[in-house]
Protein backbone atom coordinates (compact mmCIF):
# COMPACT_ATOMS: atom_id res chain seq x y z
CA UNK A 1 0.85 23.93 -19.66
CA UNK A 2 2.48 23.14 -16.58
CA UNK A 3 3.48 19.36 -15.81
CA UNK A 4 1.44 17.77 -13.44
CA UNK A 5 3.88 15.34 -10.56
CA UNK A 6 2.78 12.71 -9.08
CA UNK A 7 2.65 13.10 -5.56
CA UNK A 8 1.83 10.35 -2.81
CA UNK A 9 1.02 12.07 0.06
CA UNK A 10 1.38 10.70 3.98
CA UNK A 11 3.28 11.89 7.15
CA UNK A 12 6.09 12.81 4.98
CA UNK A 13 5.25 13.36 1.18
CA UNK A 14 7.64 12.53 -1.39
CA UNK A 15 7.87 13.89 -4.89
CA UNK A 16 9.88 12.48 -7.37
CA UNK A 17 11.80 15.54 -9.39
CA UNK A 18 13.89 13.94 -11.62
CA UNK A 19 15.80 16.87 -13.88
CA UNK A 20 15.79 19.65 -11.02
CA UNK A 21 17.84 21.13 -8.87
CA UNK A 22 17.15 21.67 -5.46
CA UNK A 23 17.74 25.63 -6.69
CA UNK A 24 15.10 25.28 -8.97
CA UNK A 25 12.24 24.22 -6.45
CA UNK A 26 10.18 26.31 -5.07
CA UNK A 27 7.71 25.66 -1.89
CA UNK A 28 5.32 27.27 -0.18
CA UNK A 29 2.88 27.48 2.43
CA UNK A 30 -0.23 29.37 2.80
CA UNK A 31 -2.83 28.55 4.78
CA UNK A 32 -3.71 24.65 4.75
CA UNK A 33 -2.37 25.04 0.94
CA UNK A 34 1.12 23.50 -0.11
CA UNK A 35 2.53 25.15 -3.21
CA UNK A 36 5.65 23.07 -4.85
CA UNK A 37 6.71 24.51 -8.32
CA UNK A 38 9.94 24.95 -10.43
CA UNK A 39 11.21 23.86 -13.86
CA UNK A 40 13.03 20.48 -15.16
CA UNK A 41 15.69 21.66 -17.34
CA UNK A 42 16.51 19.46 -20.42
CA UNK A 43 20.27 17.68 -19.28
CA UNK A 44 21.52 18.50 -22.99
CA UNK A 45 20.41 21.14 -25.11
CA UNK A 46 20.33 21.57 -28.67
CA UNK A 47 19.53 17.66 -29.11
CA UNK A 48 17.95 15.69 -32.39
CA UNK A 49 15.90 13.32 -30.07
CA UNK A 50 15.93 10.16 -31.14
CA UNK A 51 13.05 9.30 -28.56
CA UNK A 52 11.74 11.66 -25.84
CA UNK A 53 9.97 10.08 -23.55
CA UNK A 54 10.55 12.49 -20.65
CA UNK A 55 8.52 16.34 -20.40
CA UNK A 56 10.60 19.19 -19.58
CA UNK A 57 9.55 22.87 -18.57
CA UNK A 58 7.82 24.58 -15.71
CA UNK A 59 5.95 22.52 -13.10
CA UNK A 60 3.31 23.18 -10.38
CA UNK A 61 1.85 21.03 -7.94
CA UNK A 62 -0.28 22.33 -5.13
CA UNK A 63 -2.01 20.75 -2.17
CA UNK A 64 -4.77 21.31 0.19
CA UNK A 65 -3.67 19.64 3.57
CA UNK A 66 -6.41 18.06 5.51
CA UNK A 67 -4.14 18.59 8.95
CA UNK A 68 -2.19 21.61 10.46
CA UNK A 69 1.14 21.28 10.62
CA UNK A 70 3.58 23.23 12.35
CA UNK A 71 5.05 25.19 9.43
CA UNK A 72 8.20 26.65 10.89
CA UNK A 73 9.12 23.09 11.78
CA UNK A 74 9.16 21.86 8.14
CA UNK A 75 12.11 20.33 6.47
CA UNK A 76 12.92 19.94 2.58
CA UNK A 77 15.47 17.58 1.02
CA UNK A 78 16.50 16.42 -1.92
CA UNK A 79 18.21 13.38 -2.71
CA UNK A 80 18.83 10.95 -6.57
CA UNK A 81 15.84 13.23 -7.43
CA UNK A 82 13.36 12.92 -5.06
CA UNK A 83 11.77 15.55 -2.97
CA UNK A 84 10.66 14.72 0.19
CA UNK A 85 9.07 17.49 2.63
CA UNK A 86 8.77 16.60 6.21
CA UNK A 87 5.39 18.51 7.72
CA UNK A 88 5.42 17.82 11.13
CA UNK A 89 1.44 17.45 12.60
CA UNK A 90 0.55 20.57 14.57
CA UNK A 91 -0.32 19.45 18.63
CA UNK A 92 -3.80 20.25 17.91
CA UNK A 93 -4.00 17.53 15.05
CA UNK A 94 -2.05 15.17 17.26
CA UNK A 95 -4.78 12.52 18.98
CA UNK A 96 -5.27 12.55 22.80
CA UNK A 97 -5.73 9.58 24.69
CA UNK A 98 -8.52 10.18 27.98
CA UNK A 99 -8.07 7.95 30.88
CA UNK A 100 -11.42 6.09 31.73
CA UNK A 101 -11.85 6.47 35.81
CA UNK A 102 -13.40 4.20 37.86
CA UNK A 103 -16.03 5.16 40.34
């Protein structure tokens, strides 16, 4: 079963990924649907645990975005394990202000 992230999601969503490698992210777009999946990779391998608090294997997340964003515009870093994907708002999604007129 794939592990679920925790994701908190506003103009820019972040996604802690402790364990991965931005090489072993994957993210994609379809749609209004956000696809982020990959694997966390135990640090050492052939370990007697002691305690394990931490879940390691594949991972999925996806999300339905309740915007449009401008998709060829969108950034992803990774820094001390956390993901963050910048989605810029699509012009459409961006408000308008109308000028009241006198008359």
């Amino acid at each position: 079963m794939p592990i679920r992230l925790p994701v908190d999601a506003y103009s820019t969503d972040s996604e802690p990924v402790p364990g991965a490698s931005p090489e072993e992210v994957d993210i994609t777009f379809e749609g209004d649907t956000l696809t982020i999946k990959g694997e966390l990779k135990p640090p050492l391998e052939n370990v007697d645990y002691v305690m394990q608090e931490r879940r390691y294997g594949p991972f999925q997340r996806t999300l339905t975005l309740n915007i449009p964003v401008e998709i060829d515009k969108a950034e992803a870093t990774f820094k001390d394990g956390v993901l963050t994907l910048t989605l810029p708002k699509a012009e459409a999604a961006r408000p308008k202000t109308i000028k009241v007129k006198a008359k």
